[in-house]
C-alpha atoms as a PDB file:
ATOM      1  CA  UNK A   1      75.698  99.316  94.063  1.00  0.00           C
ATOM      2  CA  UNK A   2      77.763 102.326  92.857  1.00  0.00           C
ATOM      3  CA  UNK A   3      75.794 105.316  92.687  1.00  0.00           C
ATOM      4  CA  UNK A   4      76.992 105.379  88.775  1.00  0.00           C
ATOM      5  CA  UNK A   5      75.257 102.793  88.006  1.00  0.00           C
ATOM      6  CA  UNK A   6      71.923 104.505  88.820  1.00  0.00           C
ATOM      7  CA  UNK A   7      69.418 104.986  85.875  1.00  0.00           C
ATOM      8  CA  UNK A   8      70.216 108.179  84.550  1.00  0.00           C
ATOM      9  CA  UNK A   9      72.215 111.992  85.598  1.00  0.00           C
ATOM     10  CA  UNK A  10      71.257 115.011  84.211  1.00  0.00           C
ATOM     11  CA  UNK A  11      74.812 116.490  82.650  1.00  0.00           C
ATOM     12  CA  UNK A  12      75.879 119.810  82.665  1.00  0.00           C
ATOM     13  CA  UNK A  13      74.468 120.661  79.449  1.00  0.00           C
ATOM     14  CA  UNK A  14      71.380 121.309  78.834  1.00  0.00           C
ATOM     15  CA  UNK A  15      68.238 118.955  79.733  1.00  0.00           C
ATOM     16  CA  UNK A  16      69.853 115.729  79.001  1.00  0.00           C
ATOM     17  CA  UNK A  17      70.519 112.704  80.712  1.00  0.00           C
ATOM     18  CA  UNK A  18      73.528 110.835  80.913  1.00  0.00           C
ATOM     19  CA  UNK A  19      73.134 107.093  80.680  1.00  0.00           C
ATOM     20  CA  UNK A  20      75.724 104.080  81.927  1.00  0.00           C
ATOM     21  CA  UNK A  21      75.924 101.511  79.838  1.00  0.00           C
ATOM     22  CA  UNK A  22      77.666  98.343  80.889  1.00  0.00           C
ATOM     23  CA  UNK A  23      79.228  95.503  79.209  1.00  0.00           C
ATOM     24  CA  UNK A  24      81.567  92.493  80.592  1.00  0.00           C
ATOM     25  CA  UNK A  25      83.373  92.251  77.642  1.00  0.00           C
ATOM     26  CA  UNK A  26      86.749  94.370  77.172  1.00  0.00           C
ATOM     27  CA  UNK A  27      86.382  97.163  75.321  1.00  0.00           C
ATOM     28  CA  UNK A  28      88.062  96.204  71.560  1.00  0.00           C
ATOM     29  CA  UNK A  29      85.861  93.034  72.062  1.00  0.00           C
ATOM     30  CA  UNK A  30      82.547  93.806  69.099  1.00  0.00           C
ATOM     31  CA  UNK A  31      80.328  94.350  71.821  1.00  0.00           C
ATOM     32  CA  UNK A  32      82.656  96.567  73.629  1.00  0.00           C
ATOM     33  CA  UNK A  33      83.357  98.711  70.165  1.00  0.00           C
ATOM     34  CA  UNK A  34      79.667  98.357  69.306  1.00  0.00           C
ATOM     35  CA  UNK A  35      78.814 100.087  72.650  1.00  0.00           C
ATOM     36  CA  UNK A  36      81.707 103.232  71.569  1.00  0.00           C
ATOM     37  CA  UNK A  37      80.225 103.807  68.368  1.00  0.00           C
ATOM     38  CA  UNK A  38      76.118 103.829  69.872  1.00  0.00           C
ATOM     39  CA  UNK A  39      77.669 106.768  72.187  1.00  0.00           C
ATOM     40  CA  UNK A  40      79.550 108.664  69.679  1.00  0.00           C
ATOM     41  CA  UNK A  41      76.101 108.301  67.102  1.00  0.00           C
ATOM     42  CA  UNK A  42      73.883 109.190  69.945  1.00  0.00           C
ATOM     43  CA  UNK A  43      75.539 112.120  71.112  1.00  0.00           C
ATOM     44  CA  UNK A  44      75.874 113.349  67.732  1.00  0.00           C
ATOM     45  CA  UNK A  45      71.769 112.573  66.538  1.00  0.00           C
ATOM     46  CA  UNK A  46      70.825 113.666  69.846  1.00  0.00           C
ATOM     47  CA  UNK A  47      73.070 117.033  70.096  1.00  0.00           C
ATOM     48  CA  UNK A  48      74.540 115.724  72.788  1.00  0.00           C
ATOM     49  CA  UNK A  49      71.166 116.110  74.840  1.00  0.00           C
ATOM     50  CA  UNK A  50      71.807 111.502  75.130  1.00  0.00           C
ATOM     51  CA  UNK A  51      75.126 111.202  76.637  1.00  0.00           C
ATOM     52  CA  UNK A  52      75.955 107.428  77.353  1.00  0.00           C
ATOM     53  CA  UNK A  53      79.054 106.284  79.610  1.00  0.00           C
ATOM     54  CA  UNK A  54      80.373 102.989  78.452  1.00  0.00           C
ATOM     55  CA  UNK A  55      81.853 101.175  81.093  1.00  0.00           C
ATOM     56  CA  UNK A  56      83.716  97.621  79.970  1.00  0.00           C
ATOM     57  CA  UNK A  57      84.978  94.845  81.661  1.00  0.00           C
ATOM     58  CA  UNK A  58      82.513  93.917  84.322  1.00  0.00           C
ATOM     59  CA  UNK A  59      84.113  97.408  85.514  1.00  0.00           C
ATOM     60  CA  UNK A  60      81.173  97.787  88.484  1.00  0.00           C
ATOM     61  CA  UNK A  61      80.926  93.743  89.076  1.00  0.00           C
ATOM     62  CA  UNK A  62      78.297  93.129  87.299  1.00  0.00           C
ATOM     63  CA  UNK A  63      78.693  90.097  85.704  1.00  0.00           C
ATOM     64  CA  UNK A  64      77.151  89.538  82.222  1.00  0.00           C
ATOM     65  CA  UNK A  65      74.218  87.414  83.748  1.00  0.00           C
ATOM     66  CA  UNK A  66      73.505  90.487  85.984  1.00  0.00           C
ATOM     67  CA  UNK A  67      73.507  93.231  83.763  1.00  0.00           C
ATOM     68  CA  UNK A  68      69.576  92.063  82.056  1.00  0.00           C
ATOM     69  CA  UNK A  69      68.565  92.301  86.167  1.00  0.00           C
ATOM     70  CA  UNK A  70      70.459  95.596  86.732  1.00  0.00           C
ATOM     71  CA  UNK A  71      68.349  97.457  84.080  1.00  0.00           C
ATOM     72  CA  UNK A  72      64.812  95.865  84.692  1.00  0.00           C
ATOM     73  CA  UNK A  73      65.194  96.868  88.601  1.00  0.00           C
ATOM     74  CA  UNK A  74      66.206 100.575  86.984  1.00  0.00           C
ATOM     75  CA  UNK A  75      69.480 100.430  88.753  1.00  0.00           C
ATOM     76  CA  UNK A  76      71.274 100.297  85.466  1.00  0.00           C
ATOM     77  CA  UNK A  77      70.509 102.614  82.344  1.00  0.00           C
ATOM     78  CA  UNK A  78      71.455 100.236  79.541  1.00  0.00           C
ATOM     79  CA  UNK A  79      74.517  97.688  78.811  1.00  0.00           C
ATOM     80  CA  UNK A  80      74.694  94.995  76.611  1.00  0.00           C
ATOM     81  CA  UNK A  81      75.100  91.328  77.491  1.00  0.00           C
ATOM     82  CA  UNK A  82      75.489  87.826  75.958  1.00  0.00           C
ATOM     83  CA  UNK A  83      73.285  85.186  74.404  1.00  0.00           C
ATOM     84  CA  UNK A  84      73.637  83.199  77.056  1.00  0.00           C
ATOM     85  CA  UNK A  85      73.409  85.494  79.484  1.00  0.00           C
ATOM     86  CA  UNK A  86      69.887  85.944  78.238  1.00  0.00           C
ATOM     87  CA  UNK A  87      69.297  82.588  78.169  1.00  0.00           C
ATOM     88  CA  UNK A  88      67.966  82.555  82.080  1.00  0.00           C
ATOM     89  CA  UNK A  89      65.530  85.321  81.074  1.00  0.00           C
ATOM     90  CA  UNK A  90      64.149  83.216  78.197  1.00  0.00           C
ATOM     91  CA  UNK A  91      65.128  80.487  76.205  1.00  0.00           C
ATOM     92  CA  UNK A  92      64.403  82.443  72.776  1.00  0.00           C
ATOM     93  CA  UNK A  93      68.208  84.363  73.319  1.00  0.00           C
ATOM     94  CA  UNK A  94      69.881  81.335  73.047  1.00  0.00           C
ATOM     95  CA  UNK A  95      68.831  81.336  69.553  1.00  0.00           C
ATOM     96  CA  UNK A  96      71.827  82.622  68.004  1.00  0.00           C
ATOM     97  CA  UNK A  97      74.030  80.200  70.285  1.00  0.00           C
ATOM     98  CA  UNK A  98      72.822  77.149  68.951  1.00  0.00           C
ATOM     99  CA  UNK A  99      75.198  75.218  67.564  1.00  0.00           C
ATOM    100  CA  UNK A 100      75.522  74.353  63.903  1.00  0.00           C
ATOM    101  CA  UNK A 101      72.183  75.931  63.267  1.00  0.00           C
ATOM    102  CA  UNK A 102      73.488  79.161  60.788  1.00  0.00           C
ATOM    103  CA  UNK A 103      76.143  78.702  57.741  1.00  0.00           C
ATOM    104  CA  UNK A 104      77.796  81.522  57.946  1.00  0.00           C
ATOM    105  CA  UNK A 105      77.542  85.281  58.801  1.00  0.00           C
ATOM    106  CA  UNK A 106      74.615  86.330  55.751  1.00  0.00           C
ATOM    107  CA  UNK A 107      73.030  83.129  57.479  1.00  0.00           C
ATOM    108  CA  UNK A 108      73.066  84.437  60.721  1.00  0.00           C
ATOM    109  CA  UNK A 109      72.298  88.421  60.060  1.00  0.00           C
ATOM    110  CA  UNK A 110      69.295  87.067  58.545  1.00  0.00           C
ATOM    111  CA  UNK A 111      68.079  84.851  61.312  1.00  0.00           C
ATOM    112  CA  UNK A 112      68.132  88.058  63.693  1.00  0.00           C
ATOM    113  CA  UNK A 113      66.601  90.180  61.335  1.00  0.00           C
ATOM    114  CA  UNK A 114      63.495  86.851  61.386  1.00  0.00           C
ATOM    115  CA  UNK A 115      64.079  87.258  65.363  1.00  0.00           C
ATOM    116  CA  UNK A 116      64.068  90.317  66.266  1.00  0.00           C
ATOM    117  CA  UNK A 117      60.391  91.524  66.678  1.00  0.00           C
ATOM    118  CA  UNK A 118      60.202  88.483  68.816  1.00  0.00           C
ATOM    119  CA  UNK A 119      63.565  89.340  70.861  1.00  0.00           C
ATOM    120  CA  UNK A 120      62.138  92.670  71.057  1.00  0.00           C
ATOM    121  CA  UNK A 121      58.815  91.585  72.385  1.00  0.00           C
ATOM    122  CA  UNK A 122      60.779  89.237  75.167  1.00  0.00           C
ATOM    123  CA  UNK A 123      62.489  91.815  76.687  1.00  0.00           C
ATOM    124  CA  UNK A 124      59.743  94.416  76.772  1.00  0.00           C
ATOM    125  CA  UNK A 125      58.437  91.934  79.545  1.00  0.00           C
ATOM    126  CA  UNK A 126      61.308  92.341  81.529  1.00  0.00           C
ATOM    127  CA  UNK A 127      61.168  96.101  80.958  1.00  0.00           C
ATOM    128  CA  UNK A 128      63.663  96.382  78.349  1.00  0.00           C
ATOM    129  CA  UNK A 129      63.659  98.004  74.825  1.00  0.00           C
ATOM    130  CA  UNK A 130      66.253  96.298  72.095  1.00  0.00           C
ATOM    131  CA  UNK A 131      68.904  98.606  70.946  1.00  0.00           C
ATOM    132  CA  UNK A 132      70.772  96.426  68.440  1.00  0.00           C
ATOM    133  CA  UNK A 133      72.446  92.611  68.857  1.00  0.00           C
ATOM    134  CA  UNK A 134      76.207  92.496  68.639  1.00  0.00           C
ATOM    135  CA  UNK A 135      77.825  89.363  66.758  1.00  0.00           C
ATOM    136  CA  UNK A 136      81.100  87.736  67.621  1.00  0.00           C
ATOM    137  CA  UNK A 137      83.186  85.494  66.010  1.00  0.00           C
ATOM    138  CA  UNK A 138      82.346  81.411  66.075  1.00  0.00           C
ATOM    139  CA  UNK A 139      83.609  79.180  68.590  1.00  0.00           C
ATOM    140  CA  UNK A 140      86.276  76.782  66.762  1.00  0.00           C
ATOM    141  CA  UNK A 141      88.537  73.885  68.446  1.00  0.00           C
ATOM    142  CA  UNK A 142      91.620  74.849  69.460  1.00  0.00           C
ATOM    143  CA  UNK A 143      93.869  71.344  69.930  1.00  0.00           C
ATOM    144  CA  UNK A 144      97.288  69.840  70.060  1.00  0.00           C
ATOM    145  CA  UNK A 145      96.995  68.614  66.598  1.00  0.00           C
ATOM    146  CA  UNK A 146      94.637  69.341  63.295  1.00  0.00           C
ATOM    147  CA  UNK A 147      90.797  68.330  63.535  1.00  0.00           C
ATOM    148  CA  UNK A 148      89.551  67.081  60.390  1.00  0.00           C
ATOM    149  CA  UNK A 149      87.630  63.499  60.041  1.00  0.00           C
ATOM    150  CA  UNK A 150      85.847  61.839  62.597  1.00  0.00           C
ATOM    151  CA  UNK A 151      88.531  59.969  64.111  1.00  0.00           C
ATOM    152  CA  UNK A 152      89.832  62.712  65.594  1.00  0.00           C
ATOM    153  CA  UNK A 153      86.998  63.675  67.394  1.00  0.00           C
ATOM    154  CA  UNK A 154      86.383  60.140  68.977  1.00  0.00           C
ATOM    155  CA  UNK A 155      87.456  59.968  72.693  1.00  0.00           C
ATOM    156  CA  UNK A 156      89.305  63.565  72.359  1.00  0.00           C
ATOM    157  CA  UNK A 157      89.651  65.343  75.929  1.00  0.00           C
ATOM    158  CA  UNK A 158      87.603  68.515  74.894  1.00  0.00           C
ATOM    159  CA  UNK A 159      86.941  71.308  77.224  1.00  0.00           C
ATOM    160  CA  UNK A 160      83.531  72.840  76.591  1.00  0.00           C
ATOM    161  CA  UNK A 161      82.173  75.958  79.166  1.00  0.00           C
ATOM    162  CA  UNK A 162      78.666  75.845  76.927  1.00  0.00           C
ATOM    163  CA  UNK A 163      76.125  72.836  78.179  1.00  0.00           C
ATOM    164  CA  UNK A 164      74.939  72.611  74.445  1.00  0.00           C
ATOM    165  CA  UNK A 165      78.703  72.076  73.269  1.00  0.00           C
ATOM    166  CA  UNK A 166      78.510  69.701  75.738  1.00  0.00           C
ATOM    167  CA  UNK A 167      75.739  68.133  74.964  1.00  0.00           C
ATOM    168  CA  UNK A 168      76.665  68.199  71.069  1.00  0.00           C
ATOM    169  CA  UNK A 169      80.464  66.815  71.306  1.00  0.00           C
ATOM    170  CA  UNK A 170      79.510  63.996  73.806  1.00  0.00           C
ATOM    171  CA  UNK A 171      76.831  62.813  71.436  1.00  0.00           C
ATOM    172  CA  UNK A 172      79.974  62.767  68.429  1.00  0.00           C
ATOM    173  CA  UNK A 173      81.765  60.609  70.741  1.00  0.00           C
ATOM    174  CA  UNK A 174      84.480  62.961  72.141  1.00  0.00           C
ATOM    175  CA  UNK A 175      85.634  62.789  76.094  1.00  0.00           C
ATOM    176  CA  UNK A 176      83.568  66.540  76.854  1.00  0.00           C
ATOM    177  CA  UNK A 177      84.774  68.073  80.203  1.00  0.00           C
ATOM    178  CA  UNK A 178      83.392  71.350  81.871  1.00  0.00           C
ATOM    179  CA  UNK A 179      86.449  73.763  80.499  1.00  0.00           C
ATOM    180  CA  UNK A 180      87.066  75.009  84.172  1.00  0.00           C
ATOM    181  CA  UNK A 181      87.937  71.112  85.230  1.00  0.00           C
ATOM    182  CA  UNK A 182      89.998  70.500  82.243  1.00  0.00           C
ATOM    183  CA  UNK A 183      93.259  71.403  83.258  1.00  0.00           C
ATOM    184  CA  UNK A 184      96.483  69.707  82.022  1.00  0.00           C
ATOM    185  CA  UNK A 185      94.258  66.966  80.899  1.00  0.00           C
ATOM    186  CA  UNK A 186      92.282  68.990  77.849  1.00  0.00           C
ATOM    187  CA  UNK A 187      93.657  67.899  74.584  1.00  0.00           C
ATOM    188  CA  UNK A 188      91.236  70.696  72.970  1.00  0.00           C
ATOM    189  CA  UNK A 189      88.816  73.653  73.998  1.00  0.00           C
ATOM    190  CA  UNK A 190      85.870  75.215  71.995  1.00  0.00           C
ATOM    191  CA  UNK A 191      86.581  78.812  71.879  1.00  0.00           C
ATOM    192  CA  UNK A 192      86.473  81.859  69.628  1.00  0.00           C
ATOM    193  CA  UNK A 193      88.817  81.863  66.618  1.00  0.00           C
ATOM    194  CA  UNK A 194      90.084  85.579  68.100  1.00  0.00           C
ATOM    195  CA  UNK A 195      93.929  86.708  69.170  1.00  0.00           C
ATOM    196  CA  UNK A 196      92.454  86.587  72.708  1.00  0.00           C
ATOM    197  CA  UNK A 197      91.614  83.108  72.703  1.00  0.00           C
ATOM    198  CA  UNK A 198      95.365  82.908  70.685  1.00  0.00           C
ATOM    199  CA  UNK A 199      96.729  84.295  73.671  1.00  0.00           C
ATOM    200  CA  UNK A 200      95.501  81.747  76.189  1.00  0.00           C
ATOM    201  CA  UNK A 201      96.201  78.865  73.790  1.00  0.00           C
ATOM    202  CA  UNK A 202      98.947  79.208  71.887  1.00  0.00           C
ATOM    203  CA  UNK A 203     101.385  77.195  73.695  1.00  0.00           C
ATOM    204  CA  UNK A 204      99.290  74.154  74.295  1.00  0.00           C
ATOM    205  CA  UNK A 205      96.924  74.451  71.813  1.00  0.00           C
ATOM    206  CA  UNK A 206      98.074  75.737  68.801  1.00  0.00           C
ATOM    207  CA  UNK A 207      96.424  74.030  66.369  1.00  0.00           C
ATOM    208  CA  UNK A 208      92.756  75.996  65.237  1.00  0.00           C
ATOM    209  CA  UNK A 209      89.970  74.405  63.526  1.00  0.00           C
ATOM    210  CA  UNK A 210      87.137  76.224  61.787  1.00  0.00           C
ATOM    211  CA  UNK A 211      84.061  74.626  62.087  1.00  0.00           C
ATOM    212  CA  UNK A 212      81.277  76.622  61.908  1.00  0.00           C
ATOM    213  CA  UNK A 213      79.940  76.065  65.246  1.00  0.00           C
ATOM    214  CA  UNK A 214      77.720  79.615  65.981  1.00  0.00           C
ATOM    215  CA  UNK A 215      77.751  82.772  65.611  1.00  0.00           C
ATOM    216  CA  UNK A 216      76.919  84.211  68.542  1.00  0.00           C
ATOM    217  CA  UNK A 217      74.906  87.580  69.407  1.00  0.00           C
ATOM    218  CA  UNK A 218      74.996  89.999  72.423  1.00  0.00           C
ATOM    219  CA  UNK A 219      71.877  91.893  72.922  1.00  0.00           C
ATOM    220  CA  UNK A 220      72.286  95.948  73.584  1.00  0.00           C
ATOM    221  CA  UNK A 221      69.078  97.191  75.404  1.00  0.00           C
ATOM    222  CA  UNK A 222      67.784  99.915  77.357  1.00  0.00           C
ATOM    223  CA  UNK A 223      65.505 100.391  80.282  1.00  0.00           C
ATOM    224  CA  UNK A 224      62.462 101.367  78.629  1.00  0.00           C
ATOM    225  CA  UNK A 225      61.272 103.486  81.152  1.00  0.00           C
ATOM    226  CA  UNK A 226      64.495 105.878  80.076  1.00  0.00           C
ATOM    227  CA  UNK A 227      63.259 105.690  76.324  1.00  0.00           C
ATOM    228  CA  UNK A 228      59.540 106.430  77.277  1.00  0.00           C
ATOM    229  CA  UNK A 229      60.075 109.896  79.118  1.00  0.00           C
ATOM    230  CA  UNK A 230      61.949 111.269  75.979  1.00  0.00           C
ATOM    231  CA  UNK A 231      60.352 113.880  74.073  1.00  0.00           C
ATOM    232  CA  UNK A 232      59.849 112.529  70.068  1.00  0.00           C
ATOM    233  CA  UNK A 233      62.542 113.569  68.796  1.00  0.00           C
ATOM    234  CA  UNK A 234      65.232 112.254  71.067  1.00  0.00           C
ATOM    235  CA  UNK A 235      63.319 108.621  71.065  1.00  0.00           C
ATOM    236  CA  UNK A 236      63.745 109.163  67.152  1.00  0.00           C
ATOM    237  CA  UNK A 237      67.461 109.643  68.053  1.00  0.00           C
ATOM    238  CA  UNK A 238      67.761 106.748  69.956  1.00  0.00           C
ATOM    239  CA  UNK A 239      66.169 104.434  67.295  1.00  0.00           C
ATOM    240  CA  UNK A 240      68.658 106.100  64.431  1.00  0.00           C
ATOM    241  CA  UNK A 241      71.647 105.356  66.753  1.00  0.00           C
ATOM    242  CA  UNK A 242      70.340 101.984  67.789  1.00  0.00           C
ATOM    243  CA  UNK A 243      69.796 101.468  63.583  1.00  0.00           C
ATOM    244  CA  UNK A 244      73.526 102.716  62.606  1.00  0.00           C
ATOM    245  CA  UNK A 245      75.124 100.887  65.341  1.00  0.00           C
ATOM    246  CA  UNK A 246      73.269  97.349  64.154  1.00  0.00           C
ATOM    247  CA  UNK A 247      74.584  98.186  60.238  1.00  0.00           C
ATOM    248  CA  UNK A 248      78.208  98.764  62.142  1.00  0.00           C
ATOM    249  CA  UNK A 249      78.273  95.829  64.550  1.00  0.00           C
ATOM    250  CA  UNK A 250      78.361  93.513  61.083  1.00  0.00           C
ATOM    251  CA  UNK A 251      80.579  95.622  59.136  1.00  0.00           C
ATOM    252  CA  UNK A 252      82.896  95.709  62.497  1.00  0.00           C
ATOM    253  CA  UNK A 253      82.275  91.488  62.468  1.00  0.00           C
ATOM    254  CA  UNK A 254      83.234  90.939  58.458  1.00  0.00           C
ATOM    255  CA  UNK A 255      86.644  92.989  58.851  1.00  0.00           C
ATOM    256  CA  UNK A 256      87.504  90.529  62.214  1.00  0.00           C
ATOM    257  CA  UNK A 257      86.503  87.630  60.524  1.00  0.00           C
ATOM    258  CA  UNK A 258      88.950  88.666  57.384  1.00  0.00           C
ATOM    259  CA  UNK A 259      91.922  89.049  59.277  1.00  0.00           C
ATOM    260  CA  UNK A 260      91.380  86.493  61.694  1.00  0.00           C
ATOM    261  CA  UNK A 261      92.582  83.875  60.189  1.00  0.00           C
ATOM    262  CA  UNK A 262      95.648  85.498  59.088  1.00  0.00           C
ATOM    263  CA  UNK A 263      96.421  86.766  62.354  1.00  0.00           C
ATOM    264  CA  UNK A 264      96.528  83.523  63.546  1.00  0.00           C
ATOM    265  CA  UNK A 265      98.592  81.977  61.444  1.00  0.00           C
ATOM    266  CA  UNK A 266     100.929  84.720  61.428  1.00  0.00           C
ATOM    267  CA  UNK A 267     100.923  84.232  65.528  1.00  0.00           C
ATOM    268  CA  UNK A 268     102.386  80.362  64.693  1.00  0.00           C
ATOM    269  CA  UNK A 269      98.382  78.721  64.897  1.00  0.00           C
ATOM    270  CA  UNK A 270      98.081  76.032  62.406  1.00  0.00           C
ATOM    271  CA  UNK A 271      94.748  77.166  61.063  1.00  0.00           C
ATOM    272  CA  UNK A 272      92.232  74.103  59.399  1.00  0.00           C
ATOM    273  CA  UNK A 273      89.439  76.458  57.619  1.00  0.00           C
ATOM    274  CA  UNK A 274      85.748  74.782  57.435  1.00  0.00           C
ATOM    275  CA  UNK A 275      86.517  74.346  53.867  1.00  0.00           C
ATOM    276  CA  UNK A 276      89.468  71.766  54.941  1.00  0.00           C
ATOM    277  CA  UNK A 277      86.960  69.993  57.494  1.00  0.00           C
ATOM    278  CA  UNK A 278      85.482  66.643  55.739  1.00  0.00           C
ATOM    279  CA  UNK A 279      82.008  66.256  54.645  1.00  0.00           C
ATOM    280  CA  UNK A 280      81.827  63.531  57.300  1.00  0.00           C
ATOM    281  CA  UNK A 281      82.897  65.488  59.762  1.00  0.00           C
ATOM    282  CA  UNK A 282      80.373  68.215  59.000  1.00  0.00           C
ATOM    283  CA  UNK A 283      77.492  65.962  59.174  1.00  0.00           C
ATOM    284  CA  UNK A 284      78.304  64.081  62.374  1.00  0.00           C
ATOM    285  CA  UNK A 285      78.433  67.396  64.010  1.00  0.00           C
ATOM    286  CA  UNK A 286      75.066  68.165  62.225  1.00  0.00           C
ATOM    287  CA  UNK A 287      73.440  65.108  63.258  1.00  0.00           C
ATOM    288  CA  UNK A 288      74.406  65.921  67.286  1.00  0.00           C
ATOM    289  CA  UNK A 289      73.421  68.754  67.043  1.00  0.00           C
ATOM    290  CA  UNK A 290      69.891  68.180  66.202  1.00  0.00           C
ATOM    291  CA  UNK A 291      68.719  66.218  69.433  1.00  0.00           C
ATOM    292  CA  UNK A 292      70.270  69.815  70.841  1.00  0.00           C
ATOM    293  CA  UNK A 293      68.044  72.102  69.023  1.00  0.00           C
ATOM    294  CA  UNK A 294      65.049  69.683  68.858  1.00  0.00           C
ATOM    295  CA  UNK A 295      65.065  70.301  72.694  1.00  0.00           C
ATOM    296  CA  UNK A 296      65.555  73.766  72.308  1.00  0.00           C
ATOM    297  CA  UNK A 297      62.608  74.375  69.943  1.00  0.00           C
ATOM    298  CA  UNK A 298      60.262  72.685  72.796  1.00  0.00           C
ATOM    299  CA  UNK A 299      61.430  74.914  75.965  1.00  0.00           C
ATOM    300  CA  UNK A 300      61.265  78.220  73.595  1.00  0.00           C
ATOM    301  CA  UNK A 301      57.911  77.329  72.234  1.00  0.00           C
ATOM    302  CA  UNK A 302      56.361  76.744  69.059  1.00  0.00           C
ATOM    303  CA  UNK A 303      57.030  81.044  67.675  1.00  0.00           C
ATOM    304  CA  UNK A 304      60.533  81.168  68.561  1.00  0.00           C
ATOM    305  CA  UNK A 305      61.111  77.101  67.034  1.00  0.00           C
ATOM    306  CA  UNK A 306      59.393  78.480  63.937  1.00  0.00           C
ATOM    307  CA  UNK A 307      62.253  80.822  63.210  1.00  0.00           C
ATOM    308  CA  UNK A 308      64.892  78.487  62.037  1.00  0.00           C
ATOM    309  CA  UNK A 309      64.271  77.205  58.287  1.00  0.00           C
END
């Protein structure tokens, strides 16, 4: 492993570290501007005595399953990866992933704020202190033709890369393959409602439907060794950096989420809003989604399953 991506450097200046942080996600990704602003706060609460490094796209290989692993071992000094990344660590970080089980963003800002002492907790086992949690933009369906009533979920060739999508469009009836096996075949994908995901699907997909599936969270933490050996007042730092960065990462997620939509549609997507989707629609989705999070409550135990109202 690079020799960068060891836990800290002292920089020139005076009695500091400098600190890698890692992400897979591109750098104008939320996580990837989430990770910009913590540096530029940090530097400026700590007097530049906390330098952090951001490094983006899985720029050192690390993949966003491996970055947790990197800092617990020490060999990384912080990064921030996905929900389901987490999810191998403990089942609780698939929280935010779950389908269908927030309304919309308030919904979901609240759930984490209901989480977090227990998200914290988790990943002070695996030698980890929580920074902030990044959200991201819902998965929607991106097809060859509007989504709106049951029927048109019924025997549709959906590509789904996320085994509870999987598990939640089979049980609505739809023909659910693993997105990397699709191919010319898919009809639709689940995916982000982003330009990126535009970009990819434009041609052959350009239909988008809203439907409220997740909103999903990537988890910023450092390796809490790092955080320990600080004097007060640059663990204080940290924490205000961490605090500002959290407040950002929404603000950051409402502005996307407003010009999303007319992005798309200005890119020649057919946008359906969740407003547009029927009742009966909603509620199918609902309904298969509950055998999904019914079996999630009972592998992340009885505290974590008491978290969702």
């Amino acid at each position: 492993m690079p020799a960068l991506l060891l836990a800290t450097r002292r920089p020139a200046a005076a009695q500091g570290a400098l600190w890698t942080m890692a992400t897979a996600d591109p750098a104008n990704s939320v996580p990837g501007t989430c990770i910009a602003f913590f540096a530029g706060r940090l530097a400026a609460e700590s007097g530049r005595r906390l330098v952090v490094l951001p490094s983006y796209d899985a720029a050192f290989g690390l993949k966003a399953a491996e970055i947790p692993g990197a800092i617990g071992a020490g060999k990384l000094a912080a990064g921030c990866a996905s929900a389901g990344a987490l999810g191998g660590l403990d089942p609780l970080f698939l929280l935010s992933a779950l389908p269908f089980a927030t309304r919309d963003d308030d919904d979901a800002r609240g759930l984490l704020e209901r989480a977090r002492g227990l998200y914290a907790r988790r990943l002070a086992r695996a030698g980890q202190r929580l920074l902030y949690a990044a959200p991201g933009l819902a998965a929607g369906l991106w097809a060859r033709r509007p989504i709106r009533n049951p029927s048109d979920i019924v025997a549709l060739k959906l590509g789904v890369d996320d085994p509870a999508g999987r598990e939640v469009f089979d049980a609505a009836h739809a023909d659910v393959s693993n997105l990397a096996f699709t191919g010319g075949r898919r009809e639709a994908v689940l995916a982000p409602g982003d330009e990126e995901a535009a970009t990819r699907l434009r041609q052959s997909l350009p239909f988008f439907t809203d439907i409220g599936y997740a909103v999903p969270l990537s988890f910023a933490t450092l390796a809490t060794p790092l955080y320990e050996r600080l004097p007060a007042d640059l663990r204080d730092a940290v924490d205000r950096a961490a605090s500002a960065t959290q407040d950002n990462a929404w603000q950051v997620l409402v502005r996307r989420r407003g010009g999303a939509e007319a992005r798309l549609r200005a890119g020649g997507i057919t946008v359906t809003t969740a407003a547009e989707v029927t009742p009966e629609l909603h509620a199918i989705l609902a309904r298969a989604a509950a055998r999904t999070i019914d079996k999630w409550k009972t592998e992340a135990g009885p505290e974590a399953a008491a978290l969702l109202r």
